[in-house]
N, C-alpha and C. Protein backbone atom coordinates (compact mmCIF):
# COMPACT_ATOMS: atom_id res chain seq x y z
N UNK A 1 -2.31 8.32 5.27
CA UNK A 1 -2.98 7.35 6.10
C UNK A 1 -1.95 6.37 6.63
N UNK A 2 -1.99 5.90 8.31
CA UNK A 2 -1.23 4.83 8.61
C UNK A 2 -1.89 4.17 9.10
N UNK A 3 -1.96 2.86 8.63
CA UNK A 3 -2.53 1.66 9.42
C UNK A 3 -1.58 0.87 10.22
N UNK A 4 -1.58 0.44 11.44
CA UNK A 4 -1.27 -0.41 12.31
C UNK A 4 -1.82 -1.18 12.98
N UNK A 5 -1.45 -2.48 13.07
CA UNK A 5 -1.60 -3.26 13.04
C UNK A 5 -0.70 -4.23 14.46
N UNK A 6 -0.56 -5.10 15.26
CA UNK A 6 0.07 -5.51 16.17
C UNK A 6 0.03 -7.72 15.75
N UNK A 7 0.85 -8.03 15.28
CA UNK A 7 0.72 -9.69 15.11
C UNK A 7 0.82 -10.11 16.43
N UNK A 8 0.04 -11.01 16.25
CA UNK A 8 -0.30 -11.93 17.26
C UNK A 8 0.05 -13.32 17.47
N UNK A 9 1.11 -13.32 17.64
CA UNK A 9 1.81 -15.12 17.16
C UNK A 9 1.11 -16.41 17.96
N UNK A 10 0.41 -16.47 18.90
CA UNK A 10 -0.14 -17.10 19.24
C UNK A 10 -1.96 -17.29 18.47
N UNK A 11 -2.18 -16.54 18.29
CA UNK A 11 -3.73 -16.55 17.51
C UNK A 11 -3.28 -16.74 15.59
N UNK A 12 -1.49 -15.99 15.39
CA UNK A 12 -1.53 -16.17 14.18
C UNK A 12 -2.00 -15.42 13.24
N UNK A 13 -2.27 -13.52 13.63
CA UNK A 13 -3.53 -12.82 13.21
C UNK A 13 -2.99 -11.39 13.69
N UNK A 14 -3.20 -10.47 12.80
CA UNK A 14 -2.73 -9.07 12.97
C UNK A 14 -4.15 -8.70 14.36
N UNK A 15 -3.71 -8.26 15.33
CA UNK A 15 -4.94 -7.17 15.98
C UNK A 15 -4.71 -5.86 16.11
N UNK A 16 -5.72 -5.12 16.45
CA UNK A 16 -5.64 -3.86 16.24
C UNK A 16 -5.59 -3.30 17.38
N UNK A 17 -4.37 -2.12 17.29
CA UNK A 17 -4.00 -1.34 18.65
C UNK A 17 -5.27 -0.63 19.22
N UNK A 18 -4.90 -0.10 20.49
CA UNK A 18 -5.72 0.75 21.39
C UNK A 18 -5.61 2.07 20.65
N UNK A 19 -6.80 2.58 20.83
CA UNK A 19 -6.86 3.96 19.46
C UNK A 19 -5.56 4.90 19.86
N UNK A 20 -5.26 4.75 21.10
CA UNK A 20 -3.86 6.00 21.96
C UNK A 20 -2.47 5.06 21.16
N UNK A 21 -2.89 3.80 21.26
CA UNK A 21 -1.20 3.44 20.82
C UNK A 21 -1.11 3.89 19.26
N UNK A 22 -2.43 3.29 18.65
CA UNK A 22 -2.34 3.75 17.08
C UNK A 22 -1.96 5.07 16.59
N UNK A 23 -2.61 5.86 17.58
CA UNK A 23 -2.20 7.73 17.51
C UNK A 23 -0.59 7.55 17.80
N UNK A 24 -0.42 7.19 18.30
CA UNK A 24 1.27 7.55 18.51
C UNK A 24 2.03 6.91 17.49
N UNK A 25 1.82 5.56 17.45
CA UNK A 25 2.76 5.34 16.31
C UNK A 25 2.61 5.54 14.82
N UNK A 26 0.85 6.54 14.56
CA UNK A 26 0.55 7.04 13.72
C UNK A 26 1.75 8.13 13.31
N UNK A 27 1.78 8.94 14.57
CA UNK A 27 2.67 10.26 14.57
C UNK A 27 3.84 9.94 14.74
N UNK A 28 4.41 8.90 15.26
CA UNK A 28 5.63 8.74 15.01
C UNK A 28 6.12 7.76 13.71
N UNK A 29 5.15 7.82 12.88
CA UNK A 29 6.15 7.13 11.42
C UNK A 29 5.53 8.71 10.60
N UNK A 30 5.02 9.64 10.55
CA UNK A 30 4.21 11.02 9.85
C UNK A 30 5.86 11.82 10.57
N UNK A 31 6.93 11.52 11.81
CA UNK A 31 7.82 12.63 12.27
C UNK A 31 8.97 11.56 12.00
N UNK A 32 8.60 10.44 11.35
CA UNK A 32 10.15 10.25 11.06
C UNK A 32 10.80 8.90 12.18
N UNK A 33 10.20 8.82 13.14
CA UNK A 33 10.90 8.41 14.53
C UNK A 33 11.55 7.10 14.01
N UNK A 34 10.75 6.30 12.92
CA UNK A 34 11.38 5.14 12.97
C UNK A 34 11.97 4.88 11.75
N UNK A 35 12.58 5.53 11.01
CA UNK A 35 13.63 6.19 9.92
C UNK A 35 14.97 5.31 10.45
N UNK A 36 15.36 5.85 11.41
CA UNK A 36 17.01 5.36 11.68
C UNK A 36 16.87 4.28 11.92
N UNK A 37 16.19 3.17 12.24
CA UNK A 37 16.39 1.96 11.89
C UNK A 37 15.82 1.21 10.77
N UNK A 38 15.40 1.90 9.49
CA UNK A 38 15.46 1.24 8.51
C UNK A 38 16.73 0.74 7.91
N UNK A 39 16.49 0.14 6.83
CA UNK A 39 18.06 0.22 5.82
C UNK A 39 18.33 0.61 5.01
N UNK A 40 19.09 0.79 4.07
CA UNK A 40 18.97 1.99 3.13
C UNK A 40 18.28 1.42 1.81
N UNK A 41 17.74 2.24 1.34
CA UNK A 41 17.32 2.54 0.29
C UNK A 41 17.49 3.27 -1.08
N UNK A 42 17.84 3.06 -2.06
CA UNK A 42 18.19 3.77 -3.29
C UNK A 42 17.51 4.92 -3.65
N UNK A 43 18.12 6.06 -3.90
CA UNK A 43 17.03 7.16 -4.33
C UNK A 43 16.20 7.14 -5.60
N UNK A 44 16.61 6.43 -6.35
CA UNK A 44 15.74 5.23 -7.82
C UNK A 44 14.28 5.21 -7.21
N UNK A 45 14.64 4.18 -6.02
CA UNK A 45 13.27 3.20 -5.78
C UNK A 45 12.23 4.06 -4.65
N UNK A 46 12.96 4.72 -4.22
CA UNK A 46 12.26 5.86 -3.11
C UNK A 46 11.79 6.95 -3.87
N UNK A 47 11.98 7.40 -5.15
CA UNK A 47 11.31 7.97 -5.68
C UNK A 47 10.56 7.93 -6.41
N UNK A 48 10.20 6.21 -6.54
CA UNK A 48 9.64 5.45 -7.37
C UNK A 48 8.52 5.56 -6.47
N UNK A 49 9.06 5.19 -5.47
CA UNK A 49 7.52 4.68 -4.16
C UNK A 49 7.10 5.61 -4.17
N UNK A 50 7.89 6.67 -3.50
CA UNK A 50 6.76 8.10 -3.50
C UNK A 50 5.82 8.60 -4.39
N UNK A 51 6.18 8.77 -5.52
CA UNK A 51 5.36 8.55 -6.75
C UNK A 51 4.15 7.76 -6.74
N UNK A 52 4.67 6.30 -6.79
CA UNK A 52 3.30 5.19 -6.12
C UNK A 52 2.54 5.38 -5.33
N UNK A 53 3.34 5.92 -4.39
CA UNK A 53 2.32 5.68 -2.95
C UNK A 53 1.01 6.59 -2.87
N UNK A 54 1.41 7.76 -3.65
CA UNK A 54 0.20 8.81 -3.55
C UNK A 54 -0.73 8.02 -4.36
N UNK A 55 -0.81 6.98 -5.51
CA UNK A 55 -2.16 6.23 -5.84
C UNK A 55 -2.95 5.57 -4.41
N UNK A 56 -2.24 5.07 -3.18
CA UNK A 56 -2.84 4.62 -2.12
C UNK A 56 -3.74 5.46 -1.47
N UNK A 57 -5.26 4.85 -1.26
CA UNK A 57 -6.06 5.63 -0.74
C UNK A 57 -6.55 5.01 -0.19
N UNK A 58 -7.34 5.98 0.67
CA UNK A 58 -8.24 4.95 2.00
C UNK A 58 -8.76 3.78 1.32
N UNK A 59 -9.79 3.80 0.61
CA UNK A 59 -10.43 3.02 0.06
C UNK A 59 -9.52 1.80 -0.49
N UNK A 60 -8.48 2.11 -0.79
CA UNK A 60 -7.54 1.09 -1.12
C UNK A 60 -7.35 -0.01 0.24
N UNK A 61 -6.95 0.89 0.81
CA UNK A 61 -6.40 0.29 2.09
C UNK A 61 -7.64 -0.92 2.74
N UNK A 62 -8.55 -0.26 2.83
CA UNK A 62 -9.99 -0.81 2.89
C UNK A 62 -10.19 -1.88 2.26
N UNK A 63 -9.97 -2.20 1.10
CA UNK A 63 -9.98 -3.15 -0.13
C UNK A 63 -9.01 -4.23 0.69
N UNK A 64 -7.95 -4.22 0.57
CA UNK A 64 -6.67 -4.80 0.88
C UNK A 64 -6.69 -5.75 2.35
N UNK A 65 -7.31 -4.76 3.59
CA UNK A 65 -7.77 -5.30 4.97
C UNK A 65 -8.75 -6.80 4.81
N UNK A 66 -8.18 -7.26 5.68
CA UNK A 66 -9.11 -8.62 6.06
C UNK A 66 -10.65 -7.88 5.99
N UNK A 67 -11.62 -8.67 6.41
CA UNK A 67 -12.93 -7.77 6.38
C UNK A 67 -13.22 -7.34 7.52
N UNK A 68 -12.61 -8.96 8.34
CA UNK A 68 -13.37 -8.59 10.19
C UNK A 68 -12.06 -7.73 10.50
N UNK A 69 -10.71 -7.03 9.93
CA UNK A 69 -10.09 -5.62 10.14
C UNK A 69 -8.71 -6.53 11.28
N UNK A 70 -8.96 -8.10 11.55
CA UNK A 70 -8.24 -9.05 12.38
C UNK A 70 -8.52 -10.12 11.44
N UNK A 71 -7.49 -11.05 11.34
CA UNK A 71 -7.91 -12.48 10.68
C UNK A 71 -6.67 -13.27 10.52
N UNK A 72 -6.96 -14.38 10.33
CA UNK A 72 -5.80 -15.58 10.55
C UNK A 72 -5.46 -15.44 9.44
N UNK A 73 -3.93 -15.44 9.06
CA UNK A 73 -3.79 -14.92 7.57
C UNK A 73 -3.44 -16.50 7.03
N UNK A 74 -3.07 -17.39 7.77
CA UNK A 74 -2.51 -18.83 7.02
C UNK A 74 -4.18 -19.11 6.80
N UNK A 75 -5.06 -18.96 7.77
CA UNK A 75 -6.17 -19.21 6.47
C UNK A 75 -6.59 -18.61 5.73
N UNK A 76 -6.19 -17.84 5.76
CA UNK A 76 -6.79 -16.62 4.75
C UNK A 76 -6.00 -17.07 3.31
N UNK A 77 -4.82 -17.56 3.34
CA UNK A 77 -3.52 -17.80 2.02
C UNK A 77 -4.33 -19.01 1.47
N UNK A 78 -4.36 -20.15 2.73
CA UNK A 78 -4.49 -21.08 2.33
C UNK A 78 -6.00 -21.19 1.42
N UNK A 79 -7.47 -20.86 1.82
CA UNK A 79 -8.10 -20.27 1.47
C UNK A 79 -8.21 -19.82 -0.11
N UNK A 80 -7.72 -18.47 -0.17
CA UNK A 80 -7.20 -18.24 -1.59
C UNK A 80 -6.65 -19.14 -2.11
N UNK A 81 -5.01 -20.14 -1.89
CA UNK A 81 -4.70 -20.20 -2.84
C UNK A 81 -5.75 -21.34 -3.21
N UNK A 82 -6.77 -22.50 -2.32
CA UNK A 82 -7.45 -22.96 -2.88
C UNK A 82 -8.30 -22.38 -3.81
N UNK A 83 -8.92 -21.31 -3.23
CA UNK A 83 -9.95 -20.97 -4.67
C UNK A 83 -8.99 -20.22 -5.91
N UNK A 84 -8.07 -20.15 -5.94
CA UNK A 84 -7.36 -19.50 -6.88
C UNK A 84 -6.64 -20.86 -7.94
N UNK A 85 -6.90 -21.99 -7.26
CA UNK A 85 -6.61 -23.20 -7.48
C UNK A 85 -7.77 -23.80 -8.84
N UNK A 86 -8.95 -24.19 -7.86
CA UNK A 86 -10.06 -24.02 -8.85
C UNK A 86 -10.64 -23.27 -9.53
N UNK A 87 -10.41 -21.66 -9.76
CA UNK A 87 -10.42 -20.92 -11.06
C UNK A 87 -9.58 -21.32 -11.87
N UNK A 88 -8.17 -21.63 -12.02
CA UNK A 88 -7.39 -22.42 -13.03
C UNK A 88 -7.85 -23.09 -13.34
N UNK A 89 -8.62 -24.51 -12.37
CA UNK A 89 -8.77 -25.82 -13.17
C UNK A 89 -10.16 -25.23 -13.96
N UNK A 90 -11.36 -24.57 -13.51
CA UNK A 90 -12.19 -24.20 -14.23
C UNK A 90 -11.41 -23.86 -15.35
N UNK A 91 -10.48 -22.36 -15.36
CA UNK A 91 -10.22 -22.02 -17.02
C UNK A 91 -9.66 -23.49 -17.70
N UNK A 92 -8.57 -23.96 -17.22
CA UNK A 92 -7.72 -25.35 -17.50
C UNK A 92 -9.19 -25.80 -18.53
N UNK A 93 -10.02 -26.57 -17.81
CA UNK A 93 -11.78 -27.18 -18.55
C UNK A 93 -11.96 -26.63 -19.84
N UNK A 94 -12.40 -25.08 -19.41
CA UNK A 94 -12.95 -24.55 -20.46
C UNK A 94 -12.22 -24.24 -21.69
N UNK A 95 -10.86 -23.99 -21.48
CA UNK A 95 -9.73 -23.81 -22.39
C UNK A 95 -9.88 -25.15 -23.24
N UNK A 96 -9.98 -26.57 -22.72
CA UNK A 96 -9.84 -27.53 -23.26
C UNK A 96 -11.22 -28.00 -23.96
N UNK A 97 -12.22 -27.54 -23.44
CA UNK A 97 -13.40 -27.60 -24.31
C UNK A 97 -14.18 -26.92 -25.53
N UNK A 98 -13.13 -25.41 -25.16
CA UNK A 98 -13.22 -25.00 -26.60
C UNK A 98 -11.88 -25.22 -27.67
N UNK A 99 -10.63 -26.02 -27.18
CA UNK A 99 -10.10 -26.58 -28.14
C UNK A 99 -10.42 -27.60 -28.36
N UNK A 100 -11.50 -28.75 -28.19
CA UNK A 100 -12.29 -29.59 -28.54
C UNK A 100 -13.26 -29.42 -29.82
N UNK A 101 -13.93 -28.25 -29.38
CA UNK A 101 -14.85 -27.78 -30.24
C UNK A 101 -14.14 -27.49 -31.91
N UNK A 102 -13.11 -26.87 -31.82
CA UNK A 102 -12.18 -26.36 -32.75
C UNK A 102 -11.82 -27.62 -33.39
């Protein structure tokens, strides 16, 4: 599976190609095309990924995507890290109320 994706620096937000551009640069990372301008890579960690990568599945990918498939990702971070903020202070609470109890 390849997903692509096009950023949008003015909106700030991945959008999604025209289904013809996605087909092509589908098939051109499946033939290699954009290989020679990577950088190199260790055969360690490339055979590490490969390994990994076959756990990636659609459904993964699915999981992982914004929902509306486009989205502002600084709110999206910012967002999280707030609520990821107040699940700490919740545990932070509860941690301290059952070493109270104790």
């Amino acid at each position: 599976m390849v997903v692509v994706k096009k950023w949008n620096s003015k909106q700030g937000c991945f959008e999604s190609l025209q289904e013809s551009e996605e087909i092509a640069y589908a098939q051109g990372v499946r033939n290699y095309q954009f290989d020679g301008n990577l950088g190199a890579y260790s055969q360690k960690e490339y055979k590490q990924w490969v390994c990994l990568s076959n756990y990636i599945s659609a459904e993964t990918i699915d999981r992982l995507e914004p929902i509306a498939k486009s989205s502002n990702l600084s709110r999206e971070i910012i967002s999280s890290t707030k609520e990821q903020r107040l699940r700490d202070e919740e545990l932070d609470t509860d941690k301290d109320a059952n070493e109270e109890e104790i």
